[in-house]
Protein backbone atom coordinates (compact mmCIF):
# COMPACT_ATOMS: atom_id res chain seq x y z
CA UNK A 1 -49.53 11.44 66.43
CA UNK A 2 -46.94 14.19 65.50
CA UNK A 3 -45.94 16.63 68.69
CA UNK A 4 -48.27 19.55 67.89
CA UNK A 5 -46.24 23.19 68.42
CA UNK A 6 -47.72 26.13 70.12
CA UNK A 7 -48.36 27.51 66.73
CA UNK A 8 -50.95 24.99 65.73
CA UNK A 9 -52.33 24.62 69.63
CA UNK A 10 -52.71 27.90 70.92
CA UNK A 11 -54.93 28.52 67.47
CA UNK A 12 -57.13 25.58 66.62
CA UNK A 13 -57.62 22.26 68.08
CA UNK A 14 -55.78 19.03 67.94
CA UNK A 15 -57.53 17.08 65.11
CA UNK A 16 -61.61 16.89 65.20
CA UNK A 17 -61.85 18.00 68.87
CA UNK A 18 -59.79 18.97 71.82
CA UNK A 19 -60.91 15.52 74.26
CA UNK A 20 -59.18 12.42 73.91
CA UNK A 21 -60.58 9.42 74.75
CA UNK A 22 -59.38 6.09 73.69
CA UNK A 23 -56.48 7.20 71.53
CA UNK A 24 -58.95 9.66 69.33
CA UNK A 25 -59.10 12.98 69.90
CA UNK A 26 -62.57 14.52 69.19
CA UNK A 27 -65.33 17.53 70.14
CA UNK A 28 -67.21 17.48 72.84
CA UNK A 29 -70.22 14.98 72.85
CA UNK A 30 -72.93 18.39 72.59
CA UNK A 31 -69.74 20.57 70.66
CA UNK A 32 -69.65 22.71 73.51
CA UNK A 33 -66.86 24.82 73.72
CA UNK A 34 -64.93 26.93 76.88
CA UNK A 35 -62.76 29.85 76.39
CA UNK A 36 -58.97 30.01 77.50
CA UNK A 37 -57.67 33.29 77.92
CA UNK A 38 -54.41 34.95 78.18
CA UNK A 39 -54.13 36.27 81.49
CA UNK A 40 -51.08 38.95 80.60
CA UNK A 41 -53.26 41.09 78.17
CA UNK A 42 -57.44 39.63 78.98
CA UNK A 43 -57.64 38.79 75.36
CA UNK A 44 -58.94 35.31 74.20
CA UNK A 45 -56.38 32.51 73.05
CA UNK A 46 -58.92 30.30 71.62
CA UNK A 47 -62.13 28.21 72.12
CA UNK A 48 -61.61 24.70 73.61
CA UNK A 49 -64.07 21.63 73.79
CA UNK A 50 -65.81 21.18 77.00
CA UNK A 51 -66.14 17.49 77.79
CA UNK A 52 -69.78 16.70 79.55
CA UNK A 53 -70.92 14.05 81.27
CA UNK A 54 -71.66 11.53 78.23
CA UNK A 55 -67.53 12.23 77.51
CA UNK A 56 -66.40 11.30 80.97
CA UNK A 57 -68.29 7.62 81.09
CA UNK A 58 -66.76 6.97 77.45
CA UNK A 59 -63.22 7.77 79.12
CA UNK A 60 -64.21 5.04 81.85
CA UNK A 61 -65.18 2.73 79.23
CA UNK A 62 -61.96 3.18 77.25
CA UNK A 63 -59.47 3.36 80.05
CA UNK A 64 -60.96 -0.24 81.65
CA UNK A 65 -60.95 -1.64 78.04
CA UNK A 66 -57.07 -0.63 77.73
CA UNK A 67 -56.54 -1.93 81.88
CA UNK A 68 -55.91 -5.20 81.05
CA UNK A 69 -53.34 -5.46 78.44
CA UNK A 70 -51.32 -2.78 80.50
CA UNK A 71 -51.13 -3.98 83.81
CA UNK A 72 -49.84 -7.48 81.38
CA UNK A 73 -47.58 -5.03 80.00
CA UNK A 74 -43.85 -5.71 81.27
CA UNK A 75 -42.56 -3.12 83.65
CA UNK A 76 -39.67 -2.52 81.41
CA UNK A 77 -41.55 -1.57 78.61
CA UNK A 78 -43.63 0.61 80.85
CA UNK A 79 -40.91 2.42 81.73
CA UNK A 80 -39.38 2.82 78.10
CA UNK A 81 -42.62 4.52 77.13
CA UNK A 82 -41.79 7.25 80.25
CA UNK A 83 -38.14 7.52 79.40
CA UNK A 84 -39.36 8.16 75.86
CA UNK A 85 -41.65 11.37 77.39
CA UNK A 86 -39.24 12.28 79.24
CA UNK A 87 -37.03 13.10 76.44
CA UNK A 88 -39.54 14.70 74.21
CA UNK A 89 -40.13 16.51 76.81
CA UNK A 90 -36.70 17.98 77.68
CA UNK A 91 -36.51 18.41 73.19
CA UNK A 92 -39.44 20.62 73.43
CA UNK A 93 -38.82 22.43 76.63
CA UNK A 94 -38.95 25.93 74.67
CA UNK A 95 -42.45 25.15 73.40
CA UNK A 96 -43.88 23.95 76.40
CA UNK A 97 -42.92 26.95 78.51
CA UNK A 98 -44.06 29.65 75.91
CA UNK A 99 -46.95 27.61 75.81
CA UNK A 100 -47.34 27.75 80.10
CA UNK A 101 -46.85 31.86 79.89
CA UNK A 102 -49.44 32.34 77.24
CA UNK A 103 -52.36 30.38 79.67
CA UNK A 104 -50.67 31.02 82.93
CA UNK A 105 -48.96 33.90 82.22
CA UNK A 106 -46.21 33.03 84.91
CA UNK A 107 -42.29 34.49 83.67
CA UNK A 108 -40.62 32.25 81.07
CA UNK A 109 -38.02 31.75 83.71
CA UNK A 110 -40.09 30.15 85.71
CA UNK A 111 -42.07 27.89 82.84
CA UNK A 112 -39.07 26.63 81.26
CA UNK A 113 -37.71 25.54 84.87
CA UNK A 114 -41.70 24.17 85.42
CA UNK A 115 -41.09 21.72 82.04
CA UNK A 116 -38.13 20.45 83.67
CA UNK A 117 -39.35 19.92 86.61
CA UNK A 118 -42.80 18.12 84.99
CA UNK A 119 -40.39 15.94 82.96
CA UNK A 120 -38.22 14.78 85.93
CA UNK A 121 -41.48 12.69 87.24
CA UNK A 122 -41.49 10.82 84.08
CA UNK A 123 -37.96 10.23 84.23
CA UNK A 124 -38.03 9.27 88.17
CA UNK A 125 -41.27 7.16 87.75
CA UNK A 126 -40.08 5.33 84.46
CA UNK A 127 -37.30 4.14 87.11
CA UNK A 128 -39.48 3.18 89.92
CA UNK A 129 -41.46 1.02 87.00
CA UNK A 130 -39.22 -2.21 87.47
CA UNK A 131 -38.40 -1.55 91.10
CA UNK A 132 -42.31 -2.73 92.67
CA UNK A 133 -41.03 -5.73 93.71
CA UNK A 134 -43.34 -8.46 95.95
CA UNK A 135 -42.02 -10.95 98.37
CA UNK A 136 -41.67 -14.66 99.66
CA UNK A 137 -41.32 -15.97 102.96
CA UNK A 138 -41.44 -18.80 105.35
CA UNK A 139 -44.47 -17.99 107.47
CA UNK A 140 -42.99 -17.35 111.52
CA UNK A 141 -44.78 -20.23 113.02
CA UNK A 142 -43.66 -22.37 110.14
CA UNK A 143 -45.83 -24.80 107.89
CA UNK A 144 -47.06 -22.46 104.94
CA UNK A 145 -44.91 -19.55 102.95
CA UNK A 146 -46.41 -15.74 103.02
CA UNK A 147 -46.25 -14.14 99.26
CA UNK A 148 -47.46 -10.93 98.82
CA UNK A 149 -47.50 -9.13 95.99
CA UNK A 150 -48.12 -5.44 94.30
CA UNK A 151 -50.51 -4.92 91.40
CA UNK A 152 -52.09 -2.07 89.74
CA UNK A 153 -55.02 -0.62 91.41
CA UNK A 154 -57.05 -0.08 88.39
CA UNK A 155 -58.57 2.57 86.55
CA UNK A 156 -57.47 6.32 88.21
CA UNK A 157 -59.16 9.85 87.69
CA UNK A 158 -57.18 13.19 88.10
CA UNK A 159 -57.84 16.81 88.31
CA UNK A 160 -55.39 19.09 88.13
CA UNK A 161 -54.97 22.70 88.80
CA UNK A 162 -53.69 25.86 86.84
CA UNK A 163 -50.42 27.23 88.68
CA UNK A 164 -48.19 24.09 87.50
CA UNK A 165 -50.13 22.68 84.21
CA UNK A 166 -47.56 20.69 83.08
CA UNK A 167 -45.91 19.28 86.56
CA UNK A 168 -49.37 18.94 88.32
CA UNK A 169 -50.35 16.62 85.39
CA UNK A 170 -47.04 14.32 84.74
CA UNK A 171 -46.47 14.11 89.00
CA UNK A 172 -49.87 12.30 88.56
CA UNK A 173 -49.75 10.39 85.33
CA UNK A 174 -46.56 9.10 85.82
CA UNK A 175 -46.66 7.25 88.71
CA UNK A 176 -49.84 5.62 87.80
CA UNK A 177 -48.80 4.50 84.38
CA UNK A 178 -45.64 3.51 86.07
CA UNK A 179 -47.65 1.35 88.77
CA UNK A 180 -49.85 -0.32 85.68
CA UNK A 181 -52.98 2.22 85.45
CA UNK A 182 -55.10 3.88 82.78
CA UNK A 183 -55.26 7.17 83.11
CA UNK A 184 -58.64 9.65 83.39
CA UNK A 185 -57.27 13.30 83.29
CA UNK A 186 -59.49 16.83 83.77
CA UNK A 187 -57.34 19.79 83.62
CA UNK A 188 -57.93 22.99 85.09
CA UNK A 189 -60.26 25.00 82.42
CA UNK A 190 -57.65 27.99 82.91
CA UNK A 191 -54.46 26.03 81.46
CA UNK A 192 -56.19 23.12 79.59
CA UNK A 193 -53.66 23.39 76.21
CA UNK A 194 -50.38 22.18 78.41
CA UNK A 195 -52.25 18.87 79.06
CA UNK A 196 -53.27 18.68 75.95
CA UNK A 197 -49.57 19.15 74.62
CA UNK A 198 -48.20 16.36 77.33
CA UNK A 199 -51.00 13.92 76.29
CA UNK A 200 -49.79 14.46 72.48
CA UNK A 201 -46.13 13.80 73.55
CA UNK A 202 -46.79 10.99 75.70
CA UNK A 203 -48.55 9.42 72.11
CA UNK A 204 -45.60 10.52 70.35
CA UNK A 205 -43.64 8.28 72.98
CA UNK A 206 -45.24 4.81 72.24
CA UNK A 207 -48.25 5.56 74.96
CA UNK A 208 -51.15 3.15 73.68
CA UNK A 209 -54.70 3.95 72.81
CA UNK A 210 -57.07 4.67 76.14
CA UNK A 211 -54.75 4.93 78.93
CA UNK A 212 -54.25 8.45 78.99
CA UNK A 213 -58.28 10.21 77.97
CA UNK A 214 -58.17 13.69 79.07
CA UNK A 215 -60.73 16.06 79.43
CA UNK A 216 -61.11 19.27 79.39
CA UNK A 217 -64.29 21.39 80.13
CA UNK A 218 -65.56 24.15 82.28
CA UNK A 219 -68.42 22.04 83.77
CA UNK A 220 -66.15 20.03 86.39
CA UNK A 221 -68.87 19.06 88.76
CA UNK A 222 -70.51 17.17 86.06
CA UNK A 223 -67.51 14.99 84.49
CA UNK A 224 -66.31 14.23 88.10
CA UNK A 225 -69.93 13.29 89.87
CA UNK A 226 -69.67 10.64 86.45
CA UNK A 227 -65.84 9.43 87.72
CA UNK A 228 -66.30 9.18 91.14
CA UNK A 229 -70.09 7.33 91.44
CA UNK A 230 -68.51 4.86 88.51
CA UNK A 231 -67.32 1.75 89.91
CA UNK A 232 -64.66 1.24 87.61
CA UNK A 233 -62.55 4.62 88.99
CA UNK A 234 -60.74 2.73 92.02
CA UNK A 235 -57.97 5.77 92.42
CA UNK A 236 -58.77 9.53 92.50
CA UNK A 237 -56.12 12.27 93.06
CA UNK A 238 -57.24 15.89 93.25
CA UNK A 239 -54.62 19.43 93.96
CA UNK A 240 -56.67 22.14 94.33
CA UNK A 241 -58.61 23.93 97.39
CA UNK A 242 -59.36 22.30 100.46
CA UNK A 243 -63.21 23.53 100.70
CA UNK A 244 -63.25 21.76 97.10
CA UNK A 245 -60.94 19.23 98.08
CA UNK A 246 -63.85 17.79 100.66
CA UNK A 247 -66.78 17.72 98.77
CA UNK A 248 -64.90 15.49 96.40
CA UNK A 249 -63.79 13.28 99.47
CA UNK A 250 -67.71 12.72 100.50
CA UNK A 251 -68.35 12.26 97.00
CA UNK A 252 -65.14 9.43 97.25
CA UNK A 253 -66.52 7.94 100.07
CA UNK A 254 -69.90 6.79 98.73
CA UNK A 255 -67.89 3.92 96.59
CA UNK A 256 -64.37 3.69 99.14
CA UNK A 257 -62.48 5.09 96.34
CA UNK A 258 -58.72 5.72 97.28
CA UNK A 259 -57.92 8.89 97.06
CA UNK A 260 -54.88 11.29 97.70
CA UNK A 261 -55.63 14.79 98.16
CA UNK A 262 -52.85 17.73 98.34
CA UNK A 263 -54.94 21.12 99.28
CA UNK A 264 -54.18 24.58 100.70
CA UNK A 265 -50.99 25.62 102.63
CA UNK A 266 -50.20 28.29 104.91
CA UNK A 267 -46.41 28.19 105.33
CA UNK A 268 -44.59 29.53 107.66
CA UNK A 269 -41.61 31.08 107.08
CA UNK A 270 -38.82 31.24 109.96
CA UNK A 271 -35.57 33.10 110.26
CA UNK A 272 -34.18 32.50 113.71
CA UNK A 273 -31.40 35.28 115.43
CA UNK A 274 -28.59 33.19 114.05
CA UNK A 275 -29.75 32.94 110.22
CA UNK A 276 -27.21 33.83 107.53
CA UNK A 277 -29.91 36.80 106.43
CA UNK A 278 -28.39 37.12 102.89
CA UNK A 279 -29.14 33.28 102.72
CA UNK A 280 -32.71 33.64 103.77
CA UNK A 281 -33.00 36.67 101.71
CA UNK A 282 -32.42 34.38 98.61
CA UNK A 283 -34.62 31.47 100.45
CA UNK A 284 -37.54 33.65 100.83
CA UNK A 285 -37.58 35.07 97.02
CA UNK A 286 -37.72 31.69 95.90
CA UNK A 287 -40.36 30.81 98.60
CA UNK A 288 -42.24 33.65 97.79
CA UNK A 289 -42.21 34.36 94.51
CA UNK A 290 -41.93 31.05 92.48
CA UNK A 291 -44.70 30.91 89.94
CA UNK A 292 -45.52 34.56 91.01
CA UNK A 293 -46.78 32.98 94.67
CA UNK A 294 -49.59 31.32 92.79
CA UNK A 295 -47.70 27.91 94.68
CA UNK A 296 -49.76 25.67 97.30
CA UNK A 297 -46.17 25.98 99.05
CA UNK A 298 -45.23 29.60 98.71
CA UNK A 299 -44.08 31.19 102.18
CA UNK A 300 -47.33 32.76 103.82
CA UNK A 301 -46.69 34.30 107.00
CA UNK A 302 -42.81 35.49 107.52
CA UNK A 303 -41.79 35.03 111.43
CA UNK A 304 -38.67 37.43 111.88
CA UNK A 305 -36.85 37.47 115.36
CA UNK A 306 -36.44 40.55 116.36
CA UNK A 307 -32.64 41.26 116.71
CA UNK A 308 -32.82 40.30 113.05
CA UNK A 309 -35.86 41.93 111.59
CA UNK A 310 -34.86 45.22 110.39
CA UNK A 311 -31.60 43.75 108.28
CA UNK A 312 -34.17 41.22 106.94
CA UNK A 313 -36.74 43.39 105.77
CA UNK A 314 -34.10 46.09 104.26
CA UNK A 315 -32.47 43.22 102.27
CA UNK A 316 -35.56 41.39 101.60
CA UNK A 317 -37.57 44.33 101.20
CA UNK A 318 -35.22 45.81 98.60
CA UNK A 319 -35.14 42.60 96.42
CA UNK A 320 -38.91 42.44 96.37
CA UNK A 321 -39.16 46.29 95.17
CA UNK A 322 -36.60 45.10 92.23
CA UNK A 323 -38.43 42.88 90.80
CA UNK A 324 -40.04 43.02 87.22
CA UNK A 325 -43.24 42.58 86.55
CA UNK A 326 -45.02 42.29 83.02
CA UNK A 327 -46.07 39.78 80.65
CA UNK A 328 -44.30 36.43 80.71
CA UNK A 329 -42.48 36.67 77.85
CA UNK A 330 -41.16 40.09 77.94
CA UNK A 331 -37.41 40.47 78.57
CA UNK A 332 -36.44 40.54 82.45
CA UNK A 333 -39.60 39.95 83.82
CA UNK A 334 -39.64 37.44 87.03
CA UNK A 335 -43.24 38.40 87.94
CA UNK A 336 -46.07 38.06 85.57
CA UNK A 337 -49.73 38.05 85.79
CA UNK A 338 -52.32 36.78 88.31
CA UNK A 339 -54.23 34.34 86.59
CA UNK A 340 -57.96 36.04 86.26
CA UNK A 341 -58.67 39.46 88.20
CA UNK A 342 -60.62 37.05 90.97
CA UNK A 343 -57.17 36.16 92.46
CA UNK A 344 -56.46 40.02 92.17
CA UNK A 345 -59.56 41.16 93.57
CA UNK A 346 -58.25 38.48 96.73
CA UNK A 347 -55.06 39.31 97.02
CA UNK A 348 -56.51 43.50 97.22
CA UNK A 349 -58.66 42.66 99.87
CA UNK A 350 -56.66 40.82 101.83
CA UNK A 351 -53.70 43.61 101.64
CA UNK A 352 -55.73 46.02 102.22
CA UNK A 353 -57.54 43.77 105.05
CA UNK A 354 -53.97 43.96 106.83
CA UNK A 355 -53.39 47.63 106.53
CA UNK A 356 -56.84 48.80 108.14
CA UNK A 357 -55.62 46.58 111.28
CA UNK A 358 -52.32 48.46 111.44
CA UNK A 359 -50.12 46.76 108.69
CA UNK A 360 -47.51 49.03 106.89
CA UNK A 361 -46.47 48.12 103.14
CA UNK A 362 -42.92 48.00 103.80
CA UNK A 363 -41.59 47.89 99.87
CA UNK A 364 -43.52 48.11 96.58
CA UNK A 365 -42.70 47.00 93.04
CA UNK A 366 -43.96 48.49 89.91
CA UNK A 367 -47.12 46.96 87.44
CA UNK A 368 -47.45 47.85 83.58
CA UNK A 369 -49.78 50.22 82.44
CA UNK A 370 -52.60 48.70 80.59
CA UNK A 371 -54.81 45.35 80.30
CA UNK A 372 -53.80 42.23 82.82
CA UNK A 373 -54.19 40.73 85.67
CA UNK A 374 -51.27 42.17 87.96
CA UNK A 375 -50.33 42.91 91.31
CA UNK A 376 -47.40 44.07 92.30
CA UNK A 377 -44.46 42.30 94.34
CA UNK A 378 -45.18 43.43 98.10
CA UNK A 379 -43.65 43.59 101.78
CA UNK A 380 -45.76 43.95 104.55
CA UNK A 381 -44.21 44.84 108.23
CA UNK A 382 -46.15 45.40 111.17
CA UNK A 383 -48.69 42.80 110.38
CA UNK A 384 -50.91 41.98 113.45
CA UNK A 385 -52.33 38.66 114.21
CA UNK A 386 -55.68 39.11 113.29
CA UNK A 387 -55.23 40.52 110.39
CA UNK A 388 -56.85 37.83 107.04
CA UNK A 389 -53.57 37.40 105.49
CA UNK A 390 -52.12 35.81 108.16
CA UNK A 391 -54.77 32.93 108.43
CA UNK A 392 -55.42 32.39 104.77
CA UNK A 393 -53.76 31.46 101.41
CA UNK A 394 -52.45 34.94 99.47
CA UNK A 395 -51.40 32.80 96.70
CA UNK A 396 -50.12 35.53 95.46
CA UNK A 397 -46.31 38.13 95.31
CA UNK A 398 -47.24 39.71 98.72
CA UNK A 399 -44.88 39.04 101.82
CA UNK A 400 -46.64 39.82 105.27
CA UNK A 401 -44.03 39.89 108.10
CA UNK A 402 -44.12 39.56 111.51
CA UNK A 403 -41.60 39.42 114.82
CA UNK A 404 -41.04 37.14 117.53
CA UNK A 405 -38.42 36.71 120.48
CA UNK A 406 -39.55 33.35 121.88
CA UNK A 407 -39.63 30.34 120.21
CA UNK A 408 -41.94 28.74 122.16
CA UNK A 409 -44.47 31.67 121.29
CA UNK A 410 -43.15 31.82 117.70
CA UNK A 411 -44.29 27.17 116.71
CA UNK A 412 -47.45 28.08 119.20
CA UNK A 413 -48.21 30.65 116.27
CA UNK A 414 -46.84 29.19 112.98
CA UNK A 415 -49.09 25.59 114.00
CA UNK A 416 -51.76 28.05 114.49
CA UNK A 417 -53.80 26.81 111.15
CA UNK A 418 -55.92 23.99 109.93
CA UNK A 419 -53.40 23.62 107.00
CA UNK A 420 -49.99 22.02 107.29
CA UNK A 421 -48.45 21.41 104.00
CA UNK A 422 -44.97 23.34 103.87
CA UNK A 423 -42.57 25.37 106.48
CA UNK A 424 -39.13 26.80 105.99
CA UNK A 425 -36.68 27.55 108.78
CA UNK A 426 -33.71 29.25 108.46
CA UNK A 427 -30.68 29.11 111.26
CA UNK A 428 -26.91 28.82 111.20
CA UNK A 429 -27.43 26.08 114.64
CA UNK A 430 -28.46 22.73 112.88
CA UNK A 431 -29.67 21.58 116.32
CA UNK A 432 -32.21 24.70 116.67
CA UNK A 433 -33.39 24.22 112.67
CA UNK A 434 -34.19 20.82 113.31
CA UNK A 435 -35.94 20.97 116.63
CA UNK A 436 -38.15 23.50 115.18
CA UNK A 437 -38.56 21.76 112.24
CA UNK A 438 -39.51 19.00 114.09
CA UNK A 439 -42.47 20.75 116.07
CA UNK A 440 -43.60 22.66 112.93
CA UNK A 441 -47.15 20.85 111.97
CA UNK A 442 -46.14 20.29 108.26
CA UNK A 443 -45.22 17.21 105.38
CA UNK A 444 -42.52 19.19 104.38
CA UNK A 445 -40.18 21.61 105.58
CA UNK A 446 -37.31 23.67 104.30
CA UNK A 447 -34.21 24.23 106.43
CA UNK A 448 -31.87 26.63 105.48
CA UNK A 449 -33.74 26.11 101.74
CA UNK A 450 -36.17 27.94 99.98
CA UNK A 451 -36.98 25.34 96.72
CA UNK A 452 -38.35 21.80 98.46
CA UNK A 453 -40.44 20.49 95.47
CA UNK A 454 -38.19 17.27 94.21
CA UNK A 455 -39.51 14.13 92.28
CA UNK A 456 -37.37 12.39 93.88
CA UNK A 457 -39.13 12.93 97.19
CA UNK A 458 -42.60 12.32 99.39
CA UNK A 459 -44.56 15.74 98.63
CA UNK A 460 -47.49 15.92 100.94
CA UNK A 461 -49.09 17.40 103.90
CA UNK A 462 -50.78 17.32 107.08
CA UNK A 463 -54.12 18.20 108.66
CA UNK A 464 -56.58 19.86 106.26
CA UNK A 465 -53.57 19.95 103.83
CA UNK A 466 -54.50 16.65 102.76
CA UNK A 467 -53.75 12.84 102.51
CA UNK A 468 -51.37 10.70 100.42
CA UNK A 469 -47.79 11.39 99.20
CA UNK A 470 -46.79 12.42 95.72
CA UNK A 471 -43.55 12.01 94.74
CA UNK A 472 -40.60 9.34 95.50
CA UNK A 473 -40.96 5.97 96.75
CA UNK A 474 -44.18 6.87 98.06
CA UNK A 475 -45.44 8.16 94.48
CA UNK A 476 -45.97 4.77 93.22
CA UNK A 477 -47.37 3.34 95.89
CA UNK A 478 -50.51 5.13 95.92
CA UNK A 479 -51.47 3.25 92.64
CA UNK A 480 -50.44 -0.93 93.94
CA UNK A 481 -52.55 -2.72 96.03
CA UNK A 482 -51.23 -4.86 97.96
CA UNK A 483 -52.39 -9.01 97.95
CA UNK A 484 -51.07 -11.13 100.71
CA UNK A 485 -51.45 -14.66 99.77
CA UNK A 486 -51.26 -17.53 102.27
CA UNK A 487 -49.62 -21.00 100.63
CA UNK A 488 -49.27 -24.21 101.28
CA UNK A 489 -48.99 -27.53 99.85
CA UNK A 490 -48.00 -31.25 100.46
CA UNK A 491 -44.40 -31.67 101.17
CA UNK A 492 -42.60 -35.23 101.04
CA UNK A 493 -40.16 -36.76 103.67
């Protein structure tokens, strides 16, 4: 199938239907349809299929019936497929992003760098393809040989959320093609055209029929419940809430399916006495305001020492009230929407939350007149304890800071959560950033760096956070099983 370009997919559907299953891409099994709207201006991009529960066992059927002759399928050819989507990515990077900002509505900026980053986990993973290597040895106590060995866990189901469309879905597919699997994918029903464009490309590369079936629809529950009671679906991997994130695991453990789970952060952001401050100025814009906030990893609660804290929140303050906000695509905008006027509504009433327990909004920047969902960049100072914002995801452009003298007092309340998935720390002492990084209750931290997110490397938290790695060595591993075979046999003097 020919790439289809945001002028043909952001109109009218790929082919007979938006759902592919089994290399065809069709209408839902009752031709019910979802719309997808463009959260800048609240008007309607277009009507998409909505996959039901009849769609999601013919993906099971169609990605076992493909599992076979893939996990046969040489690594290296594996791997040229990837390499292949990789580059068609990277050819059509201009398409993809304009066609993240119409669905997310996030700054171009920040889409374009989005398909680069989605594209780097084919390239990484197409890499790690030839490199699952098993072993031979002589057992310790002598008289057999150990071999164990990696193969493909099986069939896998994803669901994928709306802030990253296109990296959320390729940091998932990649690895498990990589490792030998067929692929079950439900995006978001917010962003569902970027998957739809990455499942066309990875056609375009050589990908054959049934191991990539995704499915979009706005009836999740329904296609899920259908993946996760099937005993086929061996691997699940879900990025979304954590209240969402276990139901699904209950549901998981009724048939032991594997799962990895990345959920809700609450990061901590620290700038010790001795940070360079225009350095953690810079790290906390692009910890804060990276896809608008609307980032699992986005700096939550800002912990300021005190000798530092006005400097900080002048500098940081300043570049927050600079910032443009407006529809994606409009020139010099860094901020655009929220993605439905729910995650306004939250971000309001958490704000405001703040401020009637003594909060002070620090700096302000300015929204458009007219339709979308925005909110304006925003500082918070004075931000007590108690106050919502501290204890729950903003996913959103508002910055709530806070002071501290001692750092025993300071870890005591950044590991004050049920989340742990991302901290930053910034300090000019290497010994002090690392023994607080260190103590901080998080997979991943940032020192002296606001961007962590790498292909390359494990992505991943801790405590209600979630469970498995994404990412690096780790990536692929999620999708092997490992066989441990005992052998022996005669030997001759």
């Amino acid at each position: 199938m020919t790439f289809v370009g945001i002028n043909n997919l952001d109109k009218a559907p790929l082919a007979e239907g938006d759902v592919l299953i089994g290399g065809r891409w069709r209408a839902a099994e009752d031709d019910r349809t979802f719309p997808v709207y463009d959260p800048a201006s609240g008007q309607l991009i277009r009507q998409v299929s909505a996959a039901g529960p009849g769609d999601a066992l013919a993906a099971v059927e169609a990605a076992q019936a493909s599992a076979g002759e893939w996990r046969a399928t040489p690594a290296r050819r594996r791997s040229d497929i990837l390499h292949g989507a990789f580059t068609l990515m990277r050819e059509h990077t201009d398409t993809l992003a304009r066609l993240i900002v119409l669905e997310n509505g996030k700054a171009y900026r920040d889409a374009s760098a989005e398909v680069g980053y989605a594209a780097e986990f084919f390239r990484w993973f197409a890499e790690e393809a030839v490199r699952t290597s098993s072993s031979f040895a002589d057992a310790p106590g002598g008289g057999y040989r150990h071999v164990v060995r990696k193969h493909p866990v099986g069939v896998t189901a994803f669901v994928t959320p709306w802030n990253f469309p296109a990296a959320m879905a390729t940091r998932k597919i990649a690895p498990a093609l990589a490792a030998g699997c067929p692929v079950l994918l439900k995006p978001a029903p917010e962003t569902p055209l970027t998957a739809l464009a990455v499942a066309a490309l990875l056609t375009e590369a050589g990908l054959p029929d049934g191991l990539l079936n995704v499915l979009p629809t706005d009836r999740a529950p329904e296609v899920v419940s259908i993946w996760l009671a099937d005993a086929r679906v061996r691997k699940f991997s879900f990025t979304g809430s954590t209240a969402t994130g276990k139901i699904l695991l209950g549901q998981a453990a009724a048939n032991v399916v594997n799962v990895t789970m990345e959920l809700g952060g609450n990061a901590p952001f620290v700038v010790c006495a001795d940070a360079d401050i225009d350095a953690a100025v810079r790290g906390a814009m692009d910890a804060k305001m990276r896809g608008g906030g609307e980032v699992c990893i986005a700096a939550n609660r800002f912990y300021v020492h005190t000798s530092v804290a006005a400097e900080f929140c002048k500098k940081f303050g300043a570049a927050m009230a600079s910032v443009r906000t407006g529809p994606g695509m409009a020139e010099g905008v860094t901020l655009g929407p929220m993605i439905n006027d729910s995650a306004v509504d939250k971000i309001r009433a958490l704000v405001d939350d703040a401020v009637a327990r003594g909060a002070k909004i620090a700096a302000r920047g300015e929204t458009p007149e007219g339709s979308g969902h925005f909110y304006p960049a925003t500082v918070l100072v004075d931000v007590p304890d108690d106050a919502r914002i501290l204890h729950e995801e903003v996913f959103g452009p508002v910055a709530p800071l806070t002071t501290f003298t001692d750092e025993e007092e300071m870890l005591t309340r950044a590991n004050a959560t049920v989340h742990g998935l991302a901290s930053y720390v910034y300090s000019r002492d290497l010994g002090r950033a690392l023994r607080i990084a260190e103590r901080l209750e998080a997979g991943m931290v940032g020192l002296n760096r606001g961007l962590l997110s790498d292909p390359a490397a494990p992505f991943g938290g801790v405590k209600q956070s979630g469970l498995g790695r994404e990412g690096g060595r780790e990536g692929i591993e999620a999708f092997l099983e490992t066989q441990y075979i005992a052998v022996d046999w005669p030997t001759t003097v």
